[in-house]
Protein backbone atom coordinates (compact mmCIF):
# COMPACT_ATOMS: atom_id res chain seq x y z
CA UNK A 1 0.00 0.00 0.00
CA UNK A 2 3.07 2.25 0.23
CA UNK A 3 2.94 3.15 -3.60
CA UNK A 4 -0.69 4.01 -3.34
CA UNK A 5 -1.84 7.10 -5.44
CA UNK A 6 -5.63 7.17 -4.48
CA UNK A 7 -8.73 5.49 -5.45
CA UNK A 8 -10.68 5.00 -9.12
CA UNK A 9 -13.88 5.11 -8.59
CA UNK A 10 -15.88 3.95 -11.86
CA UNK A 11 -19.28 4.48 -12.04
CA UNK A 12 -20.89 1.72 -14.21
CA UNK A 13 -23.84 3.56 -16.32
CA UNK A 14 -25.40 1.32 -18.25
CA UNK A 15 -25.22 -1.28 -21.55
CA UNK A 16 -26.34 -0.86 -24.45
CA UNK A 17 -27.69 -3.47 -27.06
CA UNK A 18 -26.05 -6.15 -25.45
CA UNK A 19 -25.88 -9.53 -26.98
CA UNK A 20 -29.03 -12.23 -26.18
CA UNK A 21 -27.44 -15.40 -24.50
CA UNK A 22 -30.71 -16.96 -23.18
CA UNK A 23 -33.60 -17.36 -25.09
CA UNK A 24 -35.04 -13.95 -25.72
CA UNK A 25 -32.88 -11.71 -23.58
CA UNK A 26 -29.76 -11.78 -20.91
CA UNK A 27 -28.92 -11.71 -17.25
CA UNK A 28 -25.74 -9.14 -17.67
CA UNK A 29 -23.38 -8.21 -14.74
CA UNK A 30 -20.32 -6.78 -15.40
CA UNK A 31 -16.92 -7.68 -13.72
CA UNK A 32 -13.98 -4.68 -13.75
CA UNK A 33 -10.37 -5.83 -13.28
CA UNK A 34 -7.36 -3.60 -12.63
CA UNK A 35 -4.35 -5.68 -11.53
CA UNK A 36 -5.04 -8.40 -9.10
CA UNK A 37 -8.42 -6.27 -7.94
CA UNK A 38 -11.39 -7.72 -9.03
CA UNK A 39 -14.84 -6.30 -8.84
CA UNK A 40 -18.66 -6.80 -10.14
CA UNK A 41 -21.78 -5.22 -10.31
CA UNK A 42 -25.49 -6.46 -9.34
CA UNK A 43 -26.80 -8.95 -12.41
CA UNK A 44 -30.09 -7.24 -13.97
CA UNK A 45 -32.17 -9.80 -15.16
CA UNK A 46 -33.68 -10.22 -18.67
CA UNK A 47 -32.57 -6.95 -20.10
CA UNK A 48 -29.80 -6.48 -23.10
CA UNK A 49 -30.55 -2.47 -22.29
CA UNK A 50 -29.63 -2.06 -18.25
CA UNK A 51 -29.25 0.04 -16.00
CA UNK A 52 -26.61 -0.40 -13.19
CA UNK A 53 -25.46 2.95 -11.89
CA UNK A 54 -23.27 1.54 -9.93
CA UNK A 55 -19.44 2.65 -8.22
CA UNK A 56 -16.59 0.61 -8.24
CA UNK A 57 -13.76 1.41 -6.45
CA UNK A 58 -10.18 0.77 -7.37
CA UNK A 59 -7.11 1.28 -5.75
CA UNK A 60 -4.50 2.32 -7.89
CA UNK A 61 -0.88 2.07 -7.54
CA UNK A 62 0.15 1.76 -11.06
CA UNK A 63 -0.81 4.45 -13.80
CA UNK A 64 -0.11 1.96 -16.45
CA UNK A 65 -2.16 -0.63 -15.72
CA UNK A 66 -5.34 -0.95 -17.65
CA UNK A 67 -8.60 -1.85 -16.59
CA UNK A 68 -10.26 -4.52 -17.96
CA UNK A 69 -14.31 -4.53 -17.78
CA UNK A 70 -16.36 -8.11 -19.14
CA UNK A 71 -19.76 -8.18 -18.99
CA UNK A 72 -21.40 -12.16 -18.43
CA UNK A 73 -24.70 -13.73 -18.92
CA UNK A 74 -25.50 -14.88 -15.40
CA UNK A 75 -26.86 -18.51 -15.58
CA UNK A 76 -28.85 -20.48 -12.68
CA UNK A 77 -27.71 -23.97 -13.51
CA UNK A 78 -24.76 -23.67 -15.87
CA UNK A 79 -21.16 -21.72 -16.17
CA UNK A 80 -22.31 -17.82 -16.79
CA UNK A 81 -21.79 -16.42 -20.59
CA UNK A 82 -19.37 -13.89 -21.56
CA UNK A 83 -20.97 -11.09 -23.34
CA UNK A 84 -17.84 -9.55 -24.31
CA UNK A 85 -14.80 -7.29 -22.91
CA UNK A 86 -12.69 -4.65 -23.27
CA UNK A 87 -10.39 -2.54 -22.16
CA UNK A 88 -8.98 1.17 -21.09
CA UNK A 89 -6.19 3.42 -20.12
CA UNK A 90 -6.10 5.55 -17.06
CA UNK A 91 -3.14 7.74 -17.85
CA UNK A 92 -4.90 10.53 -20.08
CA UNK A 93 -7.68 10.75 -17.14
CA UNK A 94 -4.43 10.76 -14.09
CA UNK A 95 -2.71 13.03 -16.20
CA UNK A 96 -5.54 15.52 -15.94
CA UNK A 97 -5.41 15.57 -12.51
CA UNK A 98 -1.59 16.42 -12.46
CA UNK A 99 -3.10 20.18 -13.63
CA UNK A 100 -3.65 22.86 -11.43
CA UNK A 101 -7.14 23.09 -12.60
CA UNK A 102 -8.90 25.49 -9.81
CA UNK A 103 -10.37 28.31 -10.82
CA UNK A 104 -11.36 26.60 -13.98
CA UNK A 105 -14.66 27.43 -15.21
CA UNK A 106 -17.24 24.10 -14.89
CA UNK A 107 -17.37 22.24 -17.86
CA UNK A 108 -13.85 22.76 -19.59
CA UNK A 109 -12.66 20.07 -21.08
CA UNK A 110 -9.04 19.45 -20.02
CA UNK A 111 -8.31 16.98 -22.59
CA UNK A 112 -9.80 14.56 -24.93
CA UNK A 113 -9.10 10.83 -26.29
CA UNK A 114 -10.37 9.28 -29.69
CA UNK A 115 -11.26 5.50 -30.57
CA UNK A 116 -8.46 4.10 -32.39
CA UNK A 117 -7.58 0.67 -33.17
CA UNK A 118 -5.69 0.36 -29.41
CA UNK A 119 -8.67 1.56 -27.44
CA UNK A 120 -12.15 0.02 -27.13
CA UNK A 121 -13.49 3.94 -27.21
CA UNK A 122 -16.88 3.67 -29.43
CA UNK A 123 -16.80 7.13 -29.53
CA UNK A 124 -14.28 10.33 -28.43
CA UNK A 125 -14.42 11.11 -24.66
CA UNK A 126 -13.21 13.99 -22.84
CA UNK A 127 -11.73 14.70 -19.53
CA UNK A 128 -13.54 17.26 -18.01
CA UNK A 129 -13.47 19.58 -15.27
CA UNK A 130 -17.25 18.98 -13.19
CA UNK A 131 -18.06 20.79 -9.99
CA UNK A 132 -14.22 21.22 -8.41
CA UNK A 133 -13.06 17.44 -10.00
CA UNK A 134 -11.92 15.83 -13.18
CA UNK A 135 -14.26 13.62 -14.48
CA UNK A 136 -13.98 11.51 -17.82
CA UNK A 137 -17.13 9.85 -19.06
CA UNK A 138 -16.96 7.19 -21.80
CA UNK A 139 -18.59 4.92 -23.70
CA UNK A 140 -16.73 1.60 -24.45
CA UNK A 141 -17.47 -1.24 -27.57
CA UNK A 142 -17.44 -4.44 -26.12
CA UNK A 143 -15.08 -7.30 -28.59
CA UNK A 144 -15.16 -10.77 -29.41
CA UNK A 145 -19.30 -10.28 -29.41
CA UNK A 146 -21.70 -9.27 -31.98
CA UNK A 147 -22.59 -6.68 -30.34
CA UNK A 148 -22.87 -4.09 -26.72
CA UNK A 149 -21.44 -0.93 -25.67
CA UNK A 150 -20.73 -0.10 -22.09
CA UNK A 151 -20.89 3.29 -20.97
CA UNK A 152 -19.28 4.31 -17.27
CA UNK A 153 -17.39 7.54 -16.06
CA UNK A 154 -14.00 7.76 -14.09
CA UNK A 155 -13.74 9.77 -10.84
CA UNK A 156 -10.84 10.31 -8.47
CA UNK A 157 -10.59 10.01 -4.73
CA UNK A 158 -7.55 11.52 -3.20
CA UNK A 159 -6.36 9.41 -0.33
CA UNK A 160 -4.80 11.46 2.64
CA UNK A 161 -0.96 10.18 3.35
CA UNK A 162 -1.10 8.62 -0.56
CA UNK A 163 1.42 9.98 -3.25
CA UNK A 164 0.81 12.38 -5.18
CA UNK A 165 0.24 11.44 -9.01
């Protein structure tokens, strides 16, 4: 814990057109993964559309790991589904927070980051400066699936004692 920079907290939004692995619909969950830290969200039953709204908290110690997010079919009576994964960088969203940002008006956006072949970005997200924090929203396409998008947003919790990004 001595290399500790603070904590990640991802809010998981929702999915969107997610793939069918049961008859008609899907059970999703969605597990994030950031180093040996491993965390999940509730499983929403018979819905490829949901809704989780749900934070996730990760402590980070190392900028350059990415986090890893797969979203599963949650079965009563057999091994779940996987409903796809992918993936994401931290370091454009800690670099933000390296700025001296107060006094910024809310709203600016500090910096942004575009879907390439690298990223699983379905579309550009920014990093933005929201009521006194940097907050990055973003919308991710799931691979090896037919289909589903993710969307979530990154906050940061400074830890008292923790080092400084």
């Amino acid at each position: 814990m001595d290399n500790l920079l603070g904590l990640l907290r991802i809010k998981i939004k929702r999915g969107v057109n997610l793939a069918v692995r049961d008859v008609r619909s899907s059970d999703p969950y969605v597990v994030v993964k950031m180093g040996k830290q491993k965390l999940k969200t509730r499983v929403i039953n018979k819905d490829v559309n949901p809704e989780w709204n749900e934070d996730l908290t990760l402590s980070v110690s190392d900028p350059n790991l990415p986090v890893k997010l797969t979203v599963y079919d949650h079965d009563m009576f057999s091994m779940d589904d996987k409903m796809g994964d992918a993936e994401f960088e931290i370091k454009p969203f800690l670099d933000a927070l390296k700025m001296n940002l107060d006094g910024l008006p809310c709203g600016t956006v500090i910096s942004r980051v575009t879907p390439c072949r690298s990223n699983c970005l379905s579309e550009e997200t920014k990093v933005v400066w929201q009521d006194n924090k940097v907050v990055q929203d973003m919308c991710l396409r799931l691979r090896n699936v037919e289909c589903g998008e993710v969307e979530l947003q990154l906050q940061w919790i400074d830890l008292p004692g923790s080092k400084r990004i």
